[in-house]
Protein backbone atom coordinates (compact mmCIF):
# COMPACT_ATOMS: atom_id res chain seq x y z
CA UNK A 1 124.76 61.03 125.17
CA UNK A 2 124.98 59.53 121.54
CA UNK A 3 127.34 56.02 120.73
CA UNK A 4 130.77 57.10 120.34
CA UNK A 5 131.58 56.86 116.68
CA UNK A 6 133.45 54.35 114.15
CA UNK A 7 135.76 55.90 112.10
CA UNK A 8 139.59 55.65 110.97
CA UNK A 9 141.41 57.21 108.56
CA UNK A 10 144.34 55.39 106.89
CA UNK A 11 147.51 56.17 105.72
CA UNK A 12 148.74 55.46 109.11
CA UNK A 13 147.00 58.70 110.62
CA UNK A 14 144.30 57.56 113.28
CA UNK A 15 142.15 59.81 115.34
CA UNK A 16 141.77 60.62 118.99
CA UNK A 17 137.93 60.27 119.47
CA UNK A 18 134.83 62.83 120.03
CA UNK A 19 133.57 59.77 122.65
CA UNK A 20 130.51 61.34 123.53
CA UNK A 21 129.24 58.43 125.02
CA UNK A 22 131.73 58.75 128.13
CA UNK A 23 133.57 62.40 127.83
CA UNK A 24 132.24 65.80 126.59
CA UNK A 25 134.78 67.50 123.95
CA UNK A 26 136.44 69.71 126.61
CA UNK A 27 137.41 66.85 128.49
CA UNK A 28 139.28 65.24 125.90
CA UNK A 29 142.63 64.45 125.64
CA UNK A 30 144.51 67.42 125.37
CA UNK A 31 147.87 67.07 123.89
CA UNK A 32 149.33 70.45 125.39
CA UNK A 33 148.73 69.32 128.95
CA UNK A 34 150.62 66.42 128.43
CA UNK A 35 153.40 68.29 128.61
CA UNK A 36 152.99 69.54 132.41
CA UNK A 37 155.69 66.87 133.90
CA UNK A 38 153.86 66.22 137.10
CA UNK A 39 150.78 65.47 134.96
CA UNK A 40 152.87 63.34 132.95
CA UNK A 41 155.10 61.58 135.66
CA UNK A 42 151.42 60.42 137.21
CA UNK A 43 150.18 59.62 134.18
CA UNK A 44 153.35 57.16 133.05
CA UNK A 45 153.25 55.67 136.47
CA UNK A 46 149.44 54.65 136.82
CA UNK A 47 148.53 53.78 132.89
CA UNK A 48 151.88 51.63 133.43
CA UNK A 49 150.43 49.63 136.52
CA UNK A 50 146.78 49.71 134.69
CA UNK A 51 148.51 47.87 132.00
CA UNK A 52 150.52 45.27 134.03
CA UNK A 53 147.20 44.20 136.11
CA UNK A 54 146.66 43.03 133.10
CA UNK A 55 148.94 41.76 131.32
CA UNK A 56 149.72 39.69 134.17
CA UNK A 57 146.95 37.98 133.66
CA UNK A 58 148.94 36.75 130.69
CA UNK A 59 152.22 36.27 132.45
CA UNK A 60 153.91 39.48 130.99
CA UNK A 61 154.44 43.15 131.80
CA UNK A 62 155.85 46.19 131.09
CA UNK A 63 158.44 48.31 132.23
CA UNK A 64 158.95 51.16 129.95
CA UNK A 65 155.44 52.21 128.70
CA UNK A 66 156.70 53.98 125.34
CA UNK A 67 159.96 51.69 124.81
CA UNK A 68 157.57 48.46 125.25
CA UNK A 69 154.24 48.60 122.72
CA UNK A 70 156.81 49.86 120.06
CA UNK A 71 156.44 46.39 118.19
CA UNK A 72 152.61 45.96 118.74
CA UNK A 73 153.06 42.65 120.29
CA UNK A 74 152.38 43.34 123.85
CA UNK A 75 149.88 46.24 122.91
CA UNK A 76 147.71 42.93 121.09
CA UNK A 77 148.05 40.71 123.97
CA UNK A 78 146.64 43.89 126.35
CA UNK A 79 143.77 44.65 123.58
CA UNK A 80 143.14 40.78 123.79
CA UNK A 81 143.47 40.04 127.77
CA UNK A 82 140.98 42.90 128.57
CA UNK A 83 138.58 42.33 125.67
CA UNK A 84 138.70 38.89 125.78
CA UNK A 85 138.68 38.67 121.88
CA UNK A 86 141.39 37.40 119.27
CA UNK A 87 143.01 40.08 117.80
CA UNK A 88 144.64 38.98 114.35
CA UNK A 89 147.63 36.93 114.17
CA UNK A 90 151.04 39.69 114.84
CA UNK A 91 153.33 40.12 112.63
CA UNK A 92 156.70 37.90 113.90
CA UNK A 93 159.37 40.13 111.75
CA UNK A 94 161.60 43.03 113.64
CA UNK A 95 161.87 45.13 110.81
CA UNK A 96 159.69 48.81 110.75
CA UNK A 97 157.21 47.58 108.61
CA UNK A 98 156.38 44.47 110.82
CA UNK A 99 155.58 46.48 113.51
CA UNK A 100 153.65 49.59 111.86
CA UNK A 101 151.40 46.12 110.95
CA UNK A 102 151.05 45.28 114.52
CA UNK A 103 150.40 48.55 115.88
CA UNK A 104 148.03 49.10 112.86
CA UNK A 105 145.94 45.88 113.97
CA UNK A 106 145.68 46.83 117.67
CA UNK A 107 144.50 50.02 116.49
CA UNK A 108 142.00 48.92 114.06
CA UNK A 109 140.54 46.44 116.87
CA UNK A 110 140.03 49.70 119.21
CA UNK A 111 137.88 51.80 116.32
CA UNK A 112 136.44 48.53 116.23
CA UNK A 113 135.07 49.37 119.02
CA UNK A 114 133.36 52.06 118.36
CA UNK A 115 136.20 54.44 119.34
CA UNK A 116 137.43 57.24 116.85
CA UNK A 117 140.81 57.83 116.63
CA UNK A 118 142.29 61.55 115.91
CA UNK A 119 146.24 61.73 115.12
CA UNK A 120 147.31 58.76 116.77
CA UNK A 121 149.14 56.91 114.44
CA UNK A 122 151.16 53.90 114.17
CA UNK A 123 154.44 55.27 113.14
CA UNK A 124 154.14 57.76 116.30
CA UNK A 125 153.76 54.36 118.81
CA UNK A 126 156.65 52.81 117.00
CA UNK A 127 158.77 55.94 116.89
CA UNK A 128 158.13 55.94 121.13
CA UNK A 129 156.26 59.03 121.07
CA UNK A 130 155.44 59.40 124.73
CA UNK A 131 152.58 62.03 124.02
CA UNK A 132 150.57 59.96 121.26
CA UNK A 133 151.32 56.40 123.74
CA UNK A 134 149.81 57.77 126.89
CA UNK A 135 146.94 59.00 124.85
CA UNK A 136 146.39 55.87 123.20
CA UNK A 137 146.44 53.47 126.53
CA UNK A 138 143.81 56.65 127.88
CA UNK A 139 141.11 56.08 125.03
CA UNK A 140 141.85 52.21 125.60
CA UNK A 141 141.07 52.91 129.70
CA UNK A 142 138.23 55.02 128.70
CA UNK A 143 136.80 52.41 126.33
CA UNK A 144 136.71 49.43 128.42
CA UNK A 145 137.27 50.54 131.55
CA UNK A 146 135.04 53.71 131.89
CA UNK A 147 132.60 53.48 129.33
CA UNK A 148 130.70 50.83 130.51
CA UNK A 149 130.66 52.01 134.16
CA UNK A 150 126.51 52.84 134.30
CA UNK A 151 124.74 53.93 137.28
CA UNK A 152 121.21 54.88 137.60
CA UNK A 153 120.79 56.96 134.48
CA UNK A 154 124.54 58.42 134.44
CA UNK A 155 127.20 56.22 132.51
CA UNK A 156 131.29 56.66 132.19
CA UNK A 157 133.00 59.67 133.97
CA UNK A 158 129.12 60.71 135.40
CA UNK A 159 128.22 57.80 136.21
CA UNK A 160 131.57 56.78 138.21
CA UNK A 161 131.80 59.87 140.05
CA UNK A 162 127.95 59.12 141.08
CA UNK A 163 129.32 56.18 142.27
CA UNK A 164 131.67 57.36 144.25
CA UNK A 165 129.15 60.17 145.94
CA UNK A 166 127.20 57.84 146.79
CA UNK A 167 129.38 55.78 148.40
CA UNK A 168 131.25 57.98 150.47
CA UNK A 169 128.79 60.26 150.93
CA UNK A 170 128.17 59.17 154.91
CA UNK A 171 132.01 60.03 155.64
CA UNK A 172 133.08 63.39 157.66
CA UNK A 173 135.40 65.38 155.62
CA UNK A 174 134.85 63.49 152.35
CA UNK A 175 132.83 65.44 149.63
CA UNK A 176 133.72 64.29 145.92
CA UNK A 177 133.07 66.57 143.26
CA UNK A 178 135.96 65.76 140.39
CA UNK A 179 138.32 63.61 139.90
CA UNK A 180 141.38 65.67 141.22
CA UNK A 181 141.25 67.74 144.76
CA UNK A 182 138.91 65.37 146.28
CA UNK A 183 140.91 62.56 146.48
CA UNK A 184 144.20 64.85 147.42
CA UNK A 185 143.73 64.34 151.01
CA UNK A 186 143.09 60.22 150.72
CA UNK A 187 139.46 60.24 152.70
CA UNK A 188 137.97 59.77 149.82
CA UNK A 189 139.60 56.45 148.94
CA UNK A 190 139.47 55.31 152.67
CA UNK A 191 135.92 55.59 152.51
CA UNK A 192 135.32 53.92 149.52
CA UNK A 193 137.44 50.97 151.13
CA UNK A 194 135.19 51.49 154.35
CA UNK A 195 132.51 51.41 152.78
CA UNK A 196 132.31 48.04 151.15
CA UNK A 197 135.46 46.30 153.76
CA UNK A 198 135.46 47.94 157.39
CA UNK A 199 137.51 45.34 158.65
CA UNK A 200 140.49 46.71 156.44
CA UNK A 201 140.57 50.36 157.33
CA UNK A 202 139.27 51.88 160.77
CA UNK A 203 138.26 55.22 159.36
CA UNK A 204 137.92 57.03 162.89
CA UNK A 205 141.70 57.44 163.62
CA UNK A 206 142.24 59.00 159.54
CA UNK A 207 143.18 62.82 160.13
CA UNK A 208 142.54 65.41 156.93
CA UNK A 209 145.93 66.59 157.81
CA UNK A 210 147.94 63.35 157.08
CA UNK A 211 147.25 63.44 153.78
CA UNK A 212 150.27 60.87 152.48
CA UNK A 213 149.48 58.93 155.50
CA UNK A 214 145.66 58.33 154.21
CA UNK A 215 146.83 57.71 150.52
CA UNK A 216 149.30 55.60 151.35
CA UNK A 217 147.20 53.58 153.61
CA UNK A 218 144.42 53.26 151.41
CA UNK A 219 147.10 52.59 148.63
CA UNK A 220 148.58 49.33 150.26
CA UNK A 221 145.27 48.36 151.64
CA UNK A 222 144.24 48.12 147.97
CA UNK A 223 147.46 46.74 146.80
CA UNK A 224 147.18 43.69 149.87
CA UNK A 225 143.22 42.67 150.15
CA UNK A 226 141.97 44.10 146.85
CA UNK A 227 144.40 43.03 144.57
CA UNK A 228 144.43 46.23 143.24
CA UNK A 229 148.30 48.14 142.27
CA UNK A 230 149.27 50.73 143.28
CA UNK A 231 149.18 53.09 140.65
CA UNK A 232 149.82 56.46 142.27
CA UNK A 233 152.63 58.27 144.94
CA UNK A 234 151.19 59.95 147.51
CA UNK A 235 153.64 62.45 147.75
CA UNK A 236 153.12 63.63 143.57
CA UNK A 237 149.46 64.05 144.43
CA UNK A 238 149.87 65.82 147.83
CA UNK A 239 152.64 68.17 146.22
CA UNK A 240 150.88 68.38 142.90
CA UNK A 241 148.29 71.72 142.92
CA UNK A 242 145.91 69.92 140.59
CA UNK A 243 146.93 66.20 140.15
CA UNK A 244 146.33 64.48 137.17
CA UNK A 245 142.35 63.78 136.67
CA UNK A 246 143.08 60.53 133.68
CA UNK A 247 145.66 59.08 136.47
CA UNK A 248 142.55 59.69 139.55
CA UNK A 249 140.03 57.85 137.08
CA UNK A 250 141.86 55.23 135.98
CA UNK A 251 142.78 54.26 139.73
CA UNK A 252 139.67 54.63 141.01
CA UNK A 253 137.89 52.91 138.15
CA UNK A 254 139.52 49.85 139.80
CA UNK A 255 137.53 50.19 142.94
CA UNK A 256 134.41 50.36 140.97
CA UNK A 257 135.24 46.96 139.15
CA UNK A 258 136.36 45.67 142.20
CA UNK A 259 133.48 46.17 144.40
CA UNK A 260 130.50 47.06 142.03
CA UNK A 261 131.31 43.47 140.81
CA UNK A 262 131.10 42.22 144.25
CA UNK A 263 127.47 43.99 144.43
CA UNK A 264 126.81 42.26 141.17
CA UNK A 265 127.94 39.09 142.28
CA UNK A 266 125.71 39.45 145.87
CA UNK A 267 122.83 40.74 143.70
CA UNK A 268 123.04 37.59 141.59
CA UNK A 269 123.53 35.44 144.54
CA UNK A 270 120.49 37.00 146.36
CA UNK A 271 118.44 36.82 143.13
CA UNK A 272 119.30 32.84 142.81
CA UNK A 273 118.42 32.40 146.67
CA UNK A 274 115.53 34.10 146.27
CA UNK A 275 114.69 31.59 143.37
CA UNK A 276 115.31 29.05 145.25
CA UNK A 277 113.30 30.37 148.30
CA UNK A 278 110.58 30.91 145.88
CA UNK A 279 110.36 27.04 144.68
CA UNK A 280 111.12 25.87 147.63
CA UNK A 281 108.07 27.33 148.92
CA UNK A 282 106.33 26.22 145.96
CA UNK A 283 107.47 22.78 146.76
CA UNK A 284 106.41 23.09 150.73
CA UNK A 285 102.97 24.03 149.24
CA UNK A 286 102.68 21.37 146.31
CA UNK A 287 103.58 18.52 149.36
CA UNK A 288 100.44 20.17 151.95
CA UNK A 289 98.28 20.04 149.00
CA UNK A 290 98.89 16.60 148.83
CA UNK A 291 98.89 15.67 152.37
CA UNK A 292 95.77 17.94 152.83
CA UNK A 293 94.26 15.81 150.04
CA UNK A 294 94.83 12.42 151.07
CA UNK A 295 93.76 13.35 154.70
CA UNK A 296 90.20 14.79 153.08
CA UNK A 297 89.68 12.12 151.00
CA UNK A 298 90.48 9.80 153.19
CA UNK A 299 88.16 11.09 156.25
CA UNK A 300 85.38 11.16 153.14
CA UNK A 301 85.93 7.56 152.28
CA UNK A 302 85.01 6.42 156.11
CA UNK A 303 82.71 8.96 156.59
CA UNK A 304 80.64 7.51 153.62
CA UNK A 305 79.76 4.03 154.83
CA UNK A 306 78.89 5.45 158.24
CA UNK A 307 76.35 7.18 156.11
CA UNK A 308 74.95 4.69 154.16
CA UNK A 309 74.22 2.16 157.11
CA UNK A 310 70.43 2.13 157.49
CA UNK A 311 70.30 -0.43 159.80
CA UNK A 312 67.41 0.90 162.08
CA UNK A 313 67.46 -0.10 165.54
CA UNK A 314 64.54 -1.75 167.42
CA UNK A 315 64.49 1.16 170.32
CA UNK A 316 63.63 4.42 170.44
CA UNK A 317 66.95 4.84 172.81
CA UNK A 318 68.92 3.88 170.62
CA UNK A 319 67.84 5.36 167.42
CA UNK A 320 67.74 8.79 169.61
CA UNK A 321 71.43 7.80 170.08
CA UNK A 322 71.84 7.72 166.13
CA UNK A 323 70.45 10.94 165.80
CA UNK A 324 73.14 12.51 168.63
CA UNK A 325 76.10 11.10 167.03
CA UNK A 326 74.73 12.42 163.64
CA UNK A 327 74.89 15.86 165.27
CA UNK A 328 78.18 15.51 166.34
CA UNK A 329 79.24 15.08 163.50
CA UNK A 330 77.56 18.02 161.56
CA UNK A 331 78.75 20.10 164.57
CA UNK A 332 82.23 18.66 165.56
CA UNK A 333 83.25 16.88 163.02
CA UNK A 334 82.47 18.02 159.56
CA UNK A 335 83.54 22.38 160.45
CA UNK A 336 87.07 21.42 160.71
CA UNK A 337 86.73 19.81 157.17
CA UNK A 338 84.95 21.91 155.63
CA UNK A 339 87.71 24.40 156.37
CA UNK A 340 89.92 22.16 154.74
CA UNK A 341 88.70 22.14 151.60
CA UNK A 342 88.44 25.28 151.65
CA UNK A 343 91.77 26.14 152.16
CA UNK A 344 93.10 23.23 149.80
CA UNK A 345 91.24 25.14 146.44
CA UNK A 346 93.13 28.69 147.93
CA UNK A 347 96.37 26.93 148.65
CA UNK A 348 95.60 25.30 145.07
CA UNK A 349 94.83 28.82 143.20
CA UNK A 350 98.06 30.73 145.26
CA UNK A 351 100.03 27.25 143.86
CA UNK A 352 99.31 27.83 140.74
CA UNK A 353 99.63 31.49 140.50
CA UNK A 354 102.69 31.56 141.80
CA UNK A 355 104.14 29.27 139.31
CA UNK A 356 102.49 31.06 136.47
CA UNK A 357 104.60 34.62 137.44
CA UNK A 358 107.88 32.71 137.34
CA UNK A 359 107.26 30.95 134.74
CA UNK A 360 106.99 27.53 135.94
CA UNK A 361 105.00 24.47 134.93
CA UNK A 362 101.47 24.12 136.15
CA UNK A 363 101.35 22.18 139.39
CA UNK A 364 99.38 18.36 138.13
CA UNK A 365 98.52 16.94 141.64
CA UNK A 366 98.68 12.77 142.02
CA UNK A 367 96.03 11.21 140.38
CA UNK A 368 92.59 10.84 141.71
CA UNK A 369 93.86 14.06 144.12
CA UNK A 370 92.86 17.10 141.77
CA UNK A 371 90.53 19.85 143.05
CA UNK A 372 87.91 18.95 140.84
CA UNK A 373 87.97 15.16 142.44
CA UNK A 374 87.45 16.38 145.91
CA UNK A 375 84.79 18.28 144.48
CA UNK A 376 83.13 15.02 143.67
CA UNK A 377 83.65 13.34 146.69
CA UNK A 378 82.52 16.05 148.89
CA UNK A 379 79.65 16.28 146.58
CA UNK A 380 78.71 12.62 147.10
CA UNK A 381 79.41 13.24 151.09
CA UNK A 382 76.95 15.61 151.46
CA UNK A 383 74.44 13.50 149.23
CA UNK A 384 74.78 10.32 151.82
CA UNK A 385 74.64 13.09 154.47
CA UNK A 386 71.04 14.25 153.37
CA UNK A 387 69.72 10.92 152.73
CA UNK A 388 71.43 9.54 156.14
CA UNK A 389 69.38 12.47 157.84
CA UNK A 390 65.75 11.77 156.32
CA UNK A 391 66.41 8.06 157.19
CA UNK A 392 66.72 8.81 160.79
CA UNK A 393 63.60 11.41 160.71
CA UNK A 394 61.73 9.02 159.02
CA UNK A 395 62.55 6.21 161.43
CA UNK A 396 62.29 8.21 164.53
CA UNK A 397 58.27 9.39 163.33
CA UNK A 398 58.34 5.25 163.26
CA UNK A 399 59.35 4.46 166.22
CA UNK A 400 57.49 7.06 167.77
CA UNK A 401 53.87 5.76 166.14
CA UNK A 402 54.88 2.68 167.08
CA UNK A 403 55.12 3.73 170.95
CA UNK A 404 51.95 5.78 170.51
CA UNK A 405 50.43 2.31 169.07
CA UNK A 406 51.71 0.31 171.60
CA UNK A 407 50.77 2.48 174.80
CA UNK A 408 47.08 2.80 173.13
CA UNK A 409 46.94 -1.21 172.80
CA UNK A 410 48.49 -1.02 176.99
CA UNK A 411 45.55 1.16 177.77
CA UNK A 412 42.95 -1.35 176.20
CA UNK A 413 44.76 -3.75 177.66
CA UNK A 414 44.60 -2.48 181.30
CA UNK A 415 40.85 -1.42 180.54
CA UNK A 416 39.74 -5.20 179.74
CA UNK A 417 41.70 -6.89 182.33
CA UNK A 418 39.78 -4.88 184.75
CA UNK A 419 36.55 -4.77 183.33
CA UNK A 420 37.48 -8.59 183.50
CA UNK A 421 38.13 -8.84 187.07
């Protein structure tokens, strides 16, 4: 669908739009219906509630929808409350003129908006013309009620009644196809409320034939916990062979802004705790890193001076005793720290990844604690560990020539003492 056009002819004569970007052409206002008095009765009724939720907002209403935009004053304040822009200072004077002015403003703000006007113009609002005043609060429903509505790749009228298919689409006896006879037996509105509040409707005991029952249930329901008004009589739609598809949309546009803003809401909130769950795991992993460090480097620092004694020992015993706990510790010891370094560069590497996708700040461990410094150390471990290990080879092959020497020089010994006796 293309943007809905800006365009508005002056000389008080307006135009009621081509909005392609929400309604195809044969869905379009048509002035002839208007004149069906059910149509128009349901029409009155819900645009006139539609208004007063929000004007409220503003501490005001309306009671008479034709009698009370005459002047353009409350028409501004409604353009204002629900677009939550300044309109341009109204025109205070009574007189005609002053409120052809105000009229003219409120309509210039809606082409603003990309909405094109056809034969709506300000002299017919301030004349009361009931025909050009329920089409003109329709285009301003459409605009920023139903325009915006997008889901999936549907927008506006499509896109709400995807909504709404969705939605009720697990419910017996609810199948939504328009925006008129599906709703006439109130399921459909039950299950939207249902759907998104259980606790306020128990959907089991609704019967298809109680249709005003439903409707009216569904229509207080909405009116109590959803602060939504009641914009419809059960009765007109039950009684009414086709009732009124503007009045249906505009009604059940609520529900969409009601609970799709919910979703939205629960979406953000979920996105933001999954932020947080996100850095707070980054934060869990930035405090092992440092624990894992300080625990390696410290087992390296005590490790080292074990090392670099090379104070031989006089016995064979106990140098073989050396060379035991020095194979401990390459088999008991050291595995489990080897492992840990090795999982401190991964845990590093996943650290730093992770912050990289969500665009956080690279992860600067304390000082003295990066991987490249337990590198080092490990790298000067292993050096004392080599040199520790040809010290006590090299003092063993001692030790042992030294016993070989020493039981020769016995032998001799024993060998002259009894040659001398």
């Amino acid at each position: 669908m293309t943007a809905v056009e800006t365009q508005m002819t002056y000389s008080n004569s307006y135009t009621i739009h081509h909005e392609e970007a929400y309604m195809t052409q044969e869905e379009d206002w048509d002035r002839d219906l208007l004149l069906d008095p059910a149509w128009e009765k349901q029409q009155r009724k819900t645009f006139t509630a539609w208004c007063n939720s929000h004007l409220r907002k503003a501490g005001t209403q309306i009671e008479n929808i034709e009698e009370d935009f005459r002047n353009g004053l409350k028409l501004m304040l409604l353009l204002e409350v629900i677009s939550g822009e300044r309109l341009p200072k109204p025109d205070k004077g009574k007189m005609r003129f002053h409120k052809i002015a105000n009229v003219n403003k409120a309509l210039d703000f809606i082409c603003s908006k990309g909405v094109k006007l056809v034969s709506i113009g300000a002299e017919e609002i301030v004349d009361g013309n009931v025909k050009m005043t329920l089409g003109m609060i329709w285009t301003i429903i459409l605009r920023f009620a139903i325009q915006d509505i997008s889901v999936e790749e549907t927008s506006a009228k499509e896109g709400l009644l995807l909504w709404c298919q969705r939605k009720t689409a697990p419910y017996r006896n609810v199948n939504v196809q328009n925006f008129h006879i599906s709703w006439k037996d109130g399921l459909a509105l039950c299950a939207l409320i249902h759907r998104h509040r259980p606790d306020l409707i128990d959907y089991s005991k609704l019967r298809k034939d109680d249709p005003v029952g439903n409707l009216n249930t569904a229509f207080e329901v909405a009116e109590k916990f959803l602060d939504i008004p009641k914009m419809l009589d059960a009765e007109d739609i039950v009684n009414t062979p086709k009732p009124d598809e503007k009045a249906i949309m505009t009604y059940v546009s609520c529900f969409y802004h009601a609970f799709a803003g919910a979703e939205q809401a629960e979406t953000a909130a979920n996105r933001i705790c999954k932020v947080l769950a996100v850095n707070q795991e980054n934060e869990k992993l930035m405090e092992e890193y440092e624990k894992l460090a300080s625990e390696l480097l410290e087992w390296i620092r005590r490790t080292i001076p074990w090392l670099e004694n090379r104070a031989a020992e006089q016995t064979m015993r106990a140098m073989q005793q050396k060379l035991e706990d020095f194979r401990d510790y390459r088999r008991i010891h050291k595995p489990p720290r080897v492992q840990e370094k090795c999982q401190l560069e991964i845990n590093f590497n996943t650290l730093q990844t992770k912050l990289r996708l969500s665009n956080r700040p690279a992860f600067m461990p304390s000082e003295g604690k990066m991987v490249s410094d337990i590198a080092n150390a490990w790298k000067g471990l292993e050096q004392v560990e080599k040199g520790y290990e040809e010290w006590l080879l090299t003092e063993i092959r001692r030790l042992e020539r030294l016993d070989h020497l020493a039981e020769k020089f016995k032998q001799k010994c024993a060998m002259h003492e009894t040659w001398t006796s």
